[in-house]
C-alpha atoms as a PDB file:
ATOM      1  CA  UNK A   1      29.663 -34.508  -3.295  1.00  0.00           C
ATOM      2  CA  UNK A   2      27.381 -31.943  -1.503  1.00  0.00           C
ATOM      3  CA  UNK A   3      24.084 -31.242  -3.123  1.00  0.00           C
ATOM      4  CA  UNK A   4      23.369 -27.679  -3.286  1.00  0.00           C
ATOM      5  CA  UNK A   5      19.237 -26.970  -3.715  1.00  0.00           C
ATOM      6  CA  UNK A   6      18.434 -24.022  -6.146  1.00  0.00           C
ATOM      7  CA  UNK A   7      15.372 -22.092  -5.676  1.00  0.00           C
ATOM      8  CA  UNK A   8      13.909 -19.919  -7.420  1.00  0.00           C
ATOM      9  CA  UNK A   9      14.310 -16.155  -6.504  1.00  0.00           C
ATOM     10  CA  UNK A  10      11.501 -14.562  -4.679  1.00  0.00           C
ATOM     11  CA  UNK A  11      10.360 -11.043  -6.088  1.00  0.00           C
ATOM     12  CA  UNK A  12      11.953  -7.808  -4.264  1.00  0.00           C
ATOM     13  CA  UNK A  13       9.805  -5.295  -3.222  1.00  0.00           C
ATOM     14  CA  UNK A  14      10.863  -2.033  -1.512  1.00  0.00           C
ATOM     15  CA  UNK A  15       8.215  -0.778   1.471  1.00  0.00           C
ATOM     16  CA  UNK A  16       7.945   2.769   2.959  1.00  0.00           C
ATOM     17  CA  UNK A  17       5.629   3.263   5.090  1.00  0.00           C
ATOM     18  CA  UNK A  18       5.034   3.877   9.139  1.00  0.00           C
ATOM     19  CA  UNK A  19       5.567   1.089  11.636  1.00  0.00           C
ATOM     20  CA  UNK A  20       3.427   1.302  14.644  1.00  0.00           C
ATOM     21  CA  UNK A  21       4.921  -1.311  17.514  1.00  0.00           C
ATOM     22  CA  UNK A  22       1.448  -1.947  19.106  1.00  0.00           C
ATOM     23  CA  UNK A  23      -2.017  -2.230  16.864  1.00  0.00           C
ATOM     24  CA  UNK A  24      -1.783  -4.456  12.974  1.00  0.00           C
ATOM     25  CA  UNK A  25      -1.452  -1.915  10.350  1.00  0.00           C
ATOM     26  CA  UNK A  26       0.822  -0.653   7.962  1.00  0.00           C
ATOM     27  CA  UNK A  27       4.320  -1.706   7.658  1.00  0.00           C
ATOM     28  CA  UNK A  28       3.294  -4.677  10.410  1.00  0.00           C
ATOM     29  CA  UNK A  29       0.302  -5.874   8.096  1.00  0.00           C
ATOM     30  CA  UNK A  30       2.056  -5.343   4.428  1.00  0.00           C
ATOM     31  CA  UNK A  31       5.653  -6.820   5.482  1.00  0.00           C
ATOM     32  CA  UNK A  32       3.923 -10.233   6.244  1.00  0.00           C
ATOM     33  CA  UNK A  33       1.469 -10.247   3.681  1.00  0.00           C
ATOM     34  CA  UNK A  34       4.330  -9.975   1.172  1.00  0.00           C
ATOM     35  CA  UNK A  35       6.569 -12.658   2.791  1.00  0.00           C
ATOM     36  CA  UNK A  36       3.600 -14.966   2.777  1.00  0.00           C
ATOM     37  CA  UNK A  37       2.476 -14.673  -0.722  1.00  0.00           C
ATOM     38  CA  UNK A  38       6.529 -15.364  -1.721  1.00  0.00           C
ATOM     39  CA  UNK A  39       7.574 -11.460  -1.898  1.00  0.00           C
ATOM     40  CA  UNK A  40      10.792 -10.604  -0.225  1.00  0.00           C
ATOM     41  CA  UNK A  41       9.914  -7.499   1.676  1.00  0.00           C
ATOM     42  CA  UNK A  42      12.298  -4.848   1.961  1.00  0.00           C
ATOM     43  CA  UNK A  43      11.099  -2.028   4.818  1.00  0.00           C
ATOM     44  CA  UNK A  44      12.232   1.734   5.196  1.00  0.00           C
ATOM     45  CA  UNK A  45      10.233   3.518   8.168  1.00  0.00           C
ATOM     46  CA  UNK A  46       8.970   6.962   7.385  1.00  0.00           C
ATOM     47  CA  UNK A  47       8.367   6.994  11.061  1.00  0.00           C
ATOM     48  CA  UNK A  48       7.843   4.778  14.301  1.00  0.00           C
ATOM     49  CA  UNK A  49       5.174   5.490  16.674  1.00  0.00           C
ATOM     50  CA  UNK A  50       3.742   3.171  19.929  1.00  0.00           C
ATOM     51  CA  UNK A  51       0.799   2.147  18.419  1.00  0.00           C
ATOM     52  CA  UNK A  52      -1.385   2.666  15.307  1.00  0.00           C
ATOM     53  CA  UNK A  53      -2.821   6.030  15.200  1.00  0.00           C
ATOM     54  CA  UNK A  54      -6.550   5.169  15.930  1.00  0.00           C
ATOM     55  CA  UNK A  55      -8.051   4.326  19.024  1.00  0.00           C
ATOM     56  CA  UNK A  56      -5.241   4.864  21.457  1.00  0.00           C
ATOM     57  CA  UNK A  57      -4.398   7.621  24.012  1.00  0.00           C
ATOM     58  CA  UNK A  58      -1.489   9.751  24.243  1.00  0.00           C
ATOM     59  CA  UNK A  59       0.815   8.018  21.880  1.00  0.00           C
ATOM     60  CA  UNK A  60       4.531   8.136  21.473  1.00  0.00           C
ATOM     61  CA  UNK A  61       5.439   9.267  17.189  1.00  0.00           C
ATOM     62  CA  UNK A  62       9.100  10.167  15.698  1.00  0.00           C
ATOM     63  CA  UNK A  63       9.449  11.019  12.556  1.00  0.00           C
ATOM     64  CA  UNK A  64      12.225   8.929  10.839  1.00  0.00           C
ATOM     65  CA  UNK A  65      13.321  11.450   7.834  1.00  0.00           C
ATOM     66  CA  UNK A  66      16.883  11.455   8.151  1.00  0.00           C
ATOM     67  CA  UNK A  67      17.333   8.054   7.768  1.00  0.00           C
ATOM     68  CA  UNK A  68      14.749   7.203   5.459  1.00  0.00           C
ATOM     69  CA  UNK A  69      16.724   9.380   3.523  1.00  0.00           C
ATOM     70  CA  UNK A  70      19.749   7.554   4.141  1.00  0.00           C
ATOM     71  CA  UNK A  71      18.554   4.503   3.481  1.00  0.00           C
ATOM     72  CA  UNK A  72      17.424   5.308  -0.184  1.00  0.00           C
ATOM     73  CA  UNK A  73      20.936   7.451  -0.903  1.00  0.00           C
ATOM     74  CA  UNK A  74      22.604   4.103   0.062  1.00  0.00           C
ATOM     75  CA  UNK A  75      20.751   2.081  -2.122  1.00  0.00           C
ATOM     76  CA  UNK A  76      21.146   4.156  -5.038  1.00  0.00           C
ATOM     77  CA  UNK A  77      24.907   4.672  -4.248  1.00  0.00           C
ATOM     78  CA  UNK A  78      25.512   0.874  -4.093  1.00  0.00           C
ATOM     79  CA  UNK A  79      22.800   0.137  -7.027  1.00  0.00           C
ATOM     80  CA  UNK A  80      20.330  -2.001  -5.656  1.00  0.00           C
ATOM     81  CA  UNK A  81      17.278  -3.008  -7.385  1.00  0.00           C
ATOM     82  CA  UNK A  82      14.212  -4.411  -6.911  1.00  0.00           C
ATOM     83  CA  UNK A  83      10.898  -5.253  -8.489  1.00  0.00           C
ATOM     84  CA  UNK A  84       8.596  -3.196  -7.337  1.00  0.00           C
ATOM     85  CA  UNK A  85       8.187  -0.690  -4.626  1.00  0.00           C
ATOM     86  CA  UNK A  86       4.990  -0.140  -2.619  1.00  0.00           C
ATOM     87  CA  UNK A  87       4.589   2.801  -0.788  1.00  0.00           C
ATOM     88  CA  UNK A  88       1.885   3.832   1.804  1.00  0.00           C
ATOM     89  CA  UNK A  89       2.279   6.871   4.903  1.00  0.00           C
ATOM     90  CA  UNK A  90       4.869   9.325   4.241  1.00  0.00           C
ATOM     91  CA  UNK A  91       5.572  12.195   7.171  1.00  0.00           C
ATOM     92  CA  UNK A  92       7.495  14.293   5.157  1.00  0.00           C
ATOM     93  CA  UNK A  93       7.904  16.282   1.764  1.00  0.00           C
ATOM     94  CA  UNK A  94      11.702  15.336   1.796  1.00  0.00           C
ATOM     95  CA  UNK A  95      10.721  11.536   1.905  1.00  0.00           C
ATOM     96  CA  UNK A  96       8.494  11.927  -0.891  1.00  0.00           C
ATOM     97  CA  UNK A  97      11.255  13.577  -2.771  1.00  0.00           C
ATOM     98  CA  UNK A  98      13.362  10.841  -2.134  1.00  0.00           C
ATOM     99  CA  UNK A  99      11.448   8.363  -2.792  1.00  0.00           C
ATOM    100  CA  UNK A 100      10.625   9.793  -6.527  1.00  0.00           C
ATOM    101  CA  UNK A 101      14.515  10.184  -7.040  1.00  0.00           C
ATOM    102  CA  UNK A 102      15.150   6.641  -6.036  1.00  0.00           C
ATOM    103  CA  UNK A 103      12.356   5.690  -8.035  1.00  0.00           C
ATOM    104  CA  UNK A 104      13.794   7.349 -11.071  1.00  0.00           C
ATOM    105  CA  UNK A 105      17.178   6.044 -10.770  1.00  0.00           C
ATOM    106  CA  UNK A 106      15.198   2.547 -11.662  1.00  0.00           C
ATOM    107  CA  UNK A 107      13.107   2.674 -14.682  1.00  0.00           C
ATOM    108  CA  UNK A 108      12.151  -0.661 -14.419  1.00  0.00           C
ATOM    109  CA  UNK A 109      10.615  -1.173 -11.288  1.00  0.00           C
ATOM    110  CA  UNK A 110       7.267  -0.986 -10.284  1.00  0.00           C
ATOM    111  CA  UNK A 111       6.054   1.329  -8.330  1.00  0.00           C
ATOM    112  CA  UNK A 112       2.991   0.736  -6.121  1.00  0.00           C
ATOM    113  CA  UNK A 113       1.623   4.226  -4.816  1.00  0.00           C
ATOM    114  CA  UNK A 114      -0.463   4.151  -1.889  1.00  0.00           C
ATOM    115  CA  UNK A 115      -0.715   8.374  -1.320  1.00  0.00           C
ATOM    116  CA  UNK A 116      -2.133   8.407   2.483  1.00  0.00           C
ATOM    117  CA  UNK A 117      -2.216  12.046   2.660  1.00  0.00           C
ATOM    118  CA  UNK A 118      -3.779  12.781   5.831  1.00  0.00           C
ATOM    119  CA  UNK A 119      -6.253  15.121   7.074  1.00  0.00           C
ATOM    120  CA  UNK A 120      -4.747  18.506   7.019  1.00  0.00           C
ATOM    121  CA  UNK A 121      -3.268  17.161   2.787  1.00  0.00           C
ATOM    122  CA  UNK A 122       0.225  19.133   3.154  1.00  0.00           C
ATOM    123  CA  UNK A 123       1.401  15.753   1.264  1.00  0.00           C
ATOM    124  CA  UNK A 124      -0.943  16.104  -1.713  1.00  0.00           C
ATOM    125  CA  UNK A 125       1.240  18.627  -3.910  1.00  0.00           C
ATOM    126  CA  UNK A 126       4.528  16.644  -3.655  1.00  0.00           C
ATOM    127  CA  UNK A 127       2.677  13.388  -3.803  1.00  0.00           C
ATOM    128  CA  UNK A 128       0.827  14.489  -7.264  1.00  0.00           C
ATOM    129  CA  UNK A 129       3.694  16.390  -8.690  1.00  0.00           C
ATOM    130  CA  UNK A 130       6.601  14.466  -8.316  1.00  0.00           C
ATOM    131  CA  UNK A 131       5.477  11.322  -6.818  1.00  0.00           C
ATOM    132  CA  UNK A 132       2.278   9.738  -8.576  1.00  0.00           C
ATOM    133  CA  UNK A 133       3.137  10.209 -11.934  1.00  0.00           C
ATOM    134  CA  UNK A 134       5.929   7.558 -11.976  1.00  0.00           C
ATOM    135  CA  UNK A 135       3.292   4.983 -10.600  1.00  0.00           C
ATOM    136  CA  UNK A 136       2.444   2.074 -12.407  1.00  0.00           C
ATOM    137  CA  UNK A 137      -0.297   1.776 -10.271  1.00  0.00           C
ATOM    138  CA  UNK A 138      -1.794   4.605  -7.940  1.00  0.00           C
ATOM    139  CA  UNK A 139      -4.538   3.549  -5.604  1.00  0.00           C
ATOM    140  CA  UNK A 140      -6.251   6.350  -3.394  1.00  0.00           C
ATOM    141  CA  UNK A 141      -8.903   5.691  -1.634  1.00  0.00           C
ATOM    142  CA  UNK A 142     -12.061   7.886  -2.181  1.00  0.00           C
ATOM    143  CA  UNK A 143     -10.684  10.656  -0.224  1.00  0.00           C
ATOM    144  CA  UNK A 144      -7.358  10.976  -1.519  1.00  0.00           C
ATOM    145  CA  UNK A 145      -8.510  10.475  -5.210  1.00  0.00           C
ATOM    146  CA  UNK A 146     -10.647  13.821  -4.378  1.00  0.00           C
ATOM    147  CA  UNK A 147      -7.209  15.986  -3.414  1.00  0.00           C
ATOM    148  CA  UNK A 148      -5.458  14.808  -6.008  1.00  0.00           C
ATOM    149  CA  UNK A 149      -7.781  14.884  -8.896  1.00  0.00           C
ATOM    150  CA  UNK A 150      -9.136  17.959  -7.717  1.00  0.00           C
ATOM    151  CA  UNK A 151     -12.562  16.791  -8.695  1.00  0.00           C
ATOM    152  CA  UNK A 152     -15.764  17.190  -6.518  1.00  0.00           C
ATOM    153  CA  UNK A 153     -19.212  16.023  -6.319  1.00  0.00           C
ATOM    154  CA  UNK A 154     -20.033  12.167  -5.758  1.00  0.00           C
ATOM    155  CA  UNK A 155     -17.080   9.981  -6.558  1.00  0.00           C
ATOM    156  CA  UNK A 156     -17.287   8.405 -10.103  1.00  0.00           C
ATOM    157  CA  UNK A 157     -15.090   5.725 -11.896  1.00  0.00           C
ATOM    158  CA  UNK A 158     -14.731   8.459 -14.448  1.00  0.00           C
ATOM    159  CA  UNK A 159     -12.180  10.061 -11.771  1.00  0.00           C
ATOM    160  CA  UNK A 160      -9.481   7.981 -13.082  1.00  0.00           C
ATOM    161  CA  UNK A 161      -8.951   9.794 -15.978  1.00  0.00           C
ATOM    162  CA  UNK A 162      -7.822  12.938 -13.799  1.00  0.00           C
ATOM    163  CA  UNK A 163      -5.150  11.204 -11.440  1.00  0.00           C
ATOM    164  CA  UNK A 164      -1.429  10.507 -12.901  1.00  0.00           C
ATOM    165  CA  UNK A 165       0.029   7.320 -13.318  1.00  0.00           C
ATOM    166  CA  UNK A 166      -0.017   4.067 -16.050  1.00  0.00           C
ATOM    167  CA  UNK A 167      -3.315   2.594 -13.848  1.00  0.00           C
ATOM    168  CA  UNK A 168      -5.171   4.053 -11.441  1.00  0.00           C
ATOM    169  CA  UNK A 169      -7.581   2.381  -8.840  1.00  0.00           C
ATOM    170  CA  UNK A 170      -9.738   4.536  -6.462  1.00  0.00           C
ATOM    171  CA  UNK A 171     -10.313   2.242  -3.548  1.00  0.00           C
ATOM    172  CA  UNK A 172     -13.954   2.231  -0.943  1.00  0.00           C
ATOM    173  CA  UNK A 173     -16.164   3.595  -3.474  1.00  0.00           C
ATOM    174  CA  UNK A 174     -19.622   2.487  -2.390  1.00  0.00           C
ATOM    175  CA  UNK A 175     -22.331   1.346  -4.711  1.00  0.00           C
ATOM    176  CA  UNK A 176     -25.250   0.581  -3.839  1.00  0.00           C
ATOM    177  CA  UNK A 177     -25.137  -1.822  -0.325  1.00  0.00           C
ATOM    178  CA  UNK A 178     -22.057  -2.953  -1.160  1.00  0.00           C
ATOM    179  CA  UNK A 179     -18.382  -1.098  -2.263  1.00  0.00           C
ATOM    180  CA  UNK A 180     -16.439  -1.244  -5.399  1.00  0.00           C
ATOM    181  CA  UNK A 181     -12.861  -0.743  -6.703  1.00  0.00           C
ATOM    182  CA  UNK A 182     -12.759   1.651  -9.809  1.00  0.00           C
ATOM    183  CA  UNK A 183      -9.887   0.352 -12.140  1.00  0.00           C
ATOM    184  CA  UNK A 184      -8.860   2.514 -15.148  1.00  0.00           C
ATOM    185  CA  UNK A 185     -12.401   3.595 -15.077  1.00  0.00           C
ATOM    186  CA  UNK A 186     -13.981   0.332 -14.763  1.00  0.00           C
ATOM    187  CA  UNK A 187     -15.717  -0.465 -11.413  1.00  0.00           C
ATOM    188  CA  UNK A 188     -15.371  -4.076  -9.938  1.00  0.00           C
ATOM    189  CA  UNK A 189     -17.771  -4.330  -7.203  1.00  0.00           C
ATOM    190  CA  UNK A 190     -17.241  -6.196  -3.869  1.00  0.00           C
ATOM    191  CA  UNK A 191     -19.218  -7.065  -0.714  1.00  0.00           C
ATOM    192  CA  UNK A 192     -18.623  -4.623   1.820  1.00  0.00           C
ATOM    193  CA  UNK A 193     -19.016  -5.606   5.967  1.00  0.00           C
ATOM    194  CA  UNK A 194     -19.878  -1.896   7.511  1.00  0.00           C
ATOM    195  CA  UNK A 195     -16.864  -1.457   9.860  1.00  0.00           C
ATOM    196  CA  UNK A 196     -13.468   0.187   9.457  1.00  0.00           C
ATOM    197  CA  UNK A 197     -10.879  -2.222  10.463  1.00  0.00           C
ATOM    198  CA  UNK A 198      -7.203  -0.517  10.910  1.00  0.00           C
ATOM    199  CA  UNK A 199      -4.633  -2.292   8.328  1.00  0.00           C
ATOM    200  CA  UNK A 200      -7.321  -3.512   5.810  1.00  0.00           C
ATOM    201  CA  UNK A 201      -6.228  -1.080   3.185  1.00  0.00           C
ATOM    202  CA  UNK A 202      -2.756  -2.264   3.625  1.00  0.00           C
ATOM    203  CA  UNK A 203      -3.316  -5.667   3.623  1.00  0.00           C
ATOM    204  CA  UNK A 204      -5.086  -5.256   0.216  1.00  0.00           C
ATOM    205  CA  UNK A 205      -2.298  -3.169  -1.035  1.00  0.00           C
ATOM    206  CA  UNK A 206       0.185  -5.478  -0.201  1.00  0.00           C
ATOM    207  CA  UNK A 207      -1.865  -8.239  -2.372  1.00  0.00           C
ATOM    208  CA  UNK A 208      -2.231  -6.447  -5.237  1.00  0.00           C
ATOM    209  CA  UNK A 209       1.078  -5.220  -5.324  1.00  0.00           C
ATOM    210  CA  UNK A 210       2.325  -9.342  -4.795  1.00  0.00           C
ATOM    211  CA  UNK A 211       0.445 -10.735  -7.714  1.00  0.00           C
ATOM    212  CA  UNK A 212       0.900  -8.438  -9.906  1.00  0.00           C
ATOM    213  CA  UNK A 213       4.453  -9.279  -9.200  1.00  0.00           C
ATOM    214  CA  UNK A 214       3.936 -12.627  -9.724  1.00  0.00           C
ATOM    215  CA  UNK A 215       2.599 -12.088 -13.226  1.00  0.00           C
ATOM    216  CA  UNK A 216      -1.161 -11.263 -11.839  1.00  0.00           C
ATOM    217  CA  UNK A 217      -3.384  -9.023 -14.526  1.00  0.00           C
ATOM    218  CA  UNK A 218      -4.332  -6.315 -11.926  1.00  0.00           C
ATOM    219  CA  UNK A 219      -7.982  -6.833 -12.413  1.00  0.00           C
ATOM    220  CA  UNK A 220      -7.456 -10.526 -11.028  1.00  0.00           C
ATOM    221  CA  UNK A 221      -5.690  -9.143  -8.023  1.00  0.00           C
ATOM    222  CA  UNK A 222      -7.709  -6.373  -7.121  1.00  0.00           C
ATOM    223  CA  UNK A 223     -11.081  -9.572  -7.231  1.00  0.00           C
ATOM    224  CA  UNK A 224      -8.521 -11.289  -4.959  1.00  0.00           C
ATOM    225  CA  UNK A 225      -7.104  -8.789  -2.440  1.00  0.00           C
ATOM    226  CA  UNK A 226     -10.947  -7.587  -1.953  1.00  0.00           C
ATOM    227  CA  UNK A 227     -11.769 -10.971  -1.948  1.00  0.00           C
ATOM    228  CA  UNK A 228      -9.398 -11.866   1.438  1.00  0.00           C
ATOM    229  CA  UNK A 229      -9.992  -8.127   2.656  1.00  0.00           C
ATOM    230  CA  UNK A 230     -14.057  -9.196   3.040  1.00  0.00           C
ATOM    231  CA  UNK A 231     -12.756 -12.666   5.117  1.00  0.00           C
ATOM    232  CA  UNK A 232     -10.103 -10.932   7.334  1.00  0.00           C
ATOM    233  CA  UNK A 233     -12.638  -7.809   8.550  1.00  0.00           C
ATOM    234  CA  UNK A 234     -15.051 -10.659   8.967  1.00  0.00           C
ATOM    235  CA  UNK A 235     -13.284 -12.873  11.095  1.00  0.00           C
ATOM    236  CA  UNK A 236     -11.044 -10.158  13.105  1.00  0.00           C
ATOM    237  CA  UNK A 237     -13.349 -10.286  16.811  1.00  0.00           C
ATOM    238  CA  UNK A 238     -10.884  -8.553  18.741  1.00  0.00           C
ATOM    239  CA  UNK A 239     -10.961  -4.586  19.689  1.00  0.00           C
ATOM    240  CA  UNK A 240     -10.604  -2.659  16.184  1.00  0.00           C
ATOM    241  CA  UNK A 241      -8.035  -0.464  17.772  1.00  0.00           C
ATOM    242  CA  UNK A 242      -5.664  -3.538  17.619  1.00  0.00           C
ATOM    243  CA  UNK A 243      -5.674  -3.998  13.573  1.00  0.00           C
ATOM    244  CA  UNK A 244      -6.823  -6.403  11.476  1.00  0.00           C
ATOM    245  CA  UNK A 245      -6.235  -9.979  12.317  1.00  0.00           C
ATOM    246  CA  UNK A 246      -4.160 -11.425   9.012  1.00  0.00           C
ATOM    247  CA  UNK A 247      -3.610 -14.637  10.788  1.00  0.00           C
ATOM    248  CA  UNK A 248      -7.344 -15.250  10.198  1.00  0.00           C
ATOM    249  CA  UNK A 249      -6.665 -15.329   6.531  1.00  0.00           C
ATOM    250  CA  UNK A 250      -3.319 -17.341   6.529  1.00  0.00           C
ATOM    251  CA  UNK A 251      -4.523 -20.017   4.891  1.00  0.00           C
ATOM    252  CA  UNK A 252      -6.330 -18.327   1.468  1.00  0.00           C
ATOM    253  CA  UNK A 253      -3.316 -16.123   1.560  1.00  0.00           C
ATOM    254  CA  UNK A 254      -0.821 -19.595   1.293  1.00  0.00           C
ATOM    255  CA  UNK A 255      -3.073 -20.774  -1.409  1.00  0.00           C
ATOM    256  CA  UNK A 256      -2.998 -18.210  -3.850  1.00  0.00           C
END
């Protein structure tokens, strides 16, 4: 008789975000990091572009609405689900839109909210209003925390309290000589290396959102994504322009 092997079955999570074909960041960074840490990864482009957007000259960018659009009306037609969705760079109201109806259509799931709003903020109505407040966890960094919680001044832990969603975590808030992650109002502080490293954000979203998958308390991932952040900007040597290097960190990620 054949012997069948039964595995367990990996967690499902749902990714929109950008994928830039040249340069580690984004979709390229968080799509690996989830396989890795046993996360089957899921990815919808928002839009496709050359390379990342910092660094490089003259690059090529489409936006991808239409069939990020698509995408998400099949999947609710058909009734997929998933565990969790993460989401990072949107390019469009419409995909924000989307993404809350598909969002609503399953209660259950997690949503992971990333709102990368950009310089010029068109994003940061839709992302506040119909977007963040189905989050089970929103995590702006310092910036994006400011548009959305409409708050001013030096950033505070205390700016929790004015951004929707269950949790909320305000990423890159420095204290002191090194940075800190405010959680619910609680600040967990890190060490910080002073360089800006496309794809580290992303690569610490994509841990948090994995753990607490796996049955993490998000204070415990948010000490370990910062924890493997501080490694991988420390041991990328190459150019910056080209991304963090996650291979550098392949083996903490395996053994978490």
């Amino acid at each position: 008789m054949k012997q069948v092997y039964c595995f367990g079955m990996p967690k499902r999570c749902a990714l929109f975000s950008d994928i830039p074909s040249l340069g580690s960041s984004s979709t390229t960074v968080m799509c690996c990091v989830l396989e890795m840490l046993g996360v089957e990864a899921c990815p919808v482009a928002t839009a496709v572009s050359s390379v990342q957007p910092k660094g490089f000259l003259d690059p090529f960018r489409q936006e991808l609405t239409d069939g990020f659009c698509g995408i998400l009306g099949h999947w609710m037609r058909m009734g997929y689900r998933f565990d969790g969705i993460l989401t990072s760079r949107f390019v469009s109201v419409a995909e924000v839109h989307a993404t809350a109806a598909f969002v609503s259509s399953q209660p259950e799931t997690l949503l992971f909210c990333d709102p990368v709003i950009g310089e010029d903020g068109f994003l940061a109505e839709a992302l506040r209003d119909a977007l963040a407040p189905s989050a089970f966890l929103l995590m702006p960094n310092v910036a994006g925390a400011r548009l959305l919680s409409g708050m001013s001044g030096a950033p505070d832990p205390s700016w929790c309290d004015a951004l929707p969603g269950r949790h909320r975590m305000i990423t890159g808030m420095k204290v002191g000589e090194g940075w800190a992650v405010a959680l619910d109002g609680a600040l967990l502080p890190f060490g910080r290396i002073p360089v800006s490293i496309p794809g580290t954000g992303d690569l610490f979203d994509a841990i948090v959102t994995a753990l607490v998958l796996r049955g993490n308390d998000l204070p415990v991932a948010a000490e370990k994504a910062a924890t493997l952040a501080y490694l991988a900007v420390g041991r990328t040597i190459r150019e910056r322009k080209y991304g963090l290097d996650v291979t550098s960190i392949r083996k903490e990620l395996a053994a978490i």
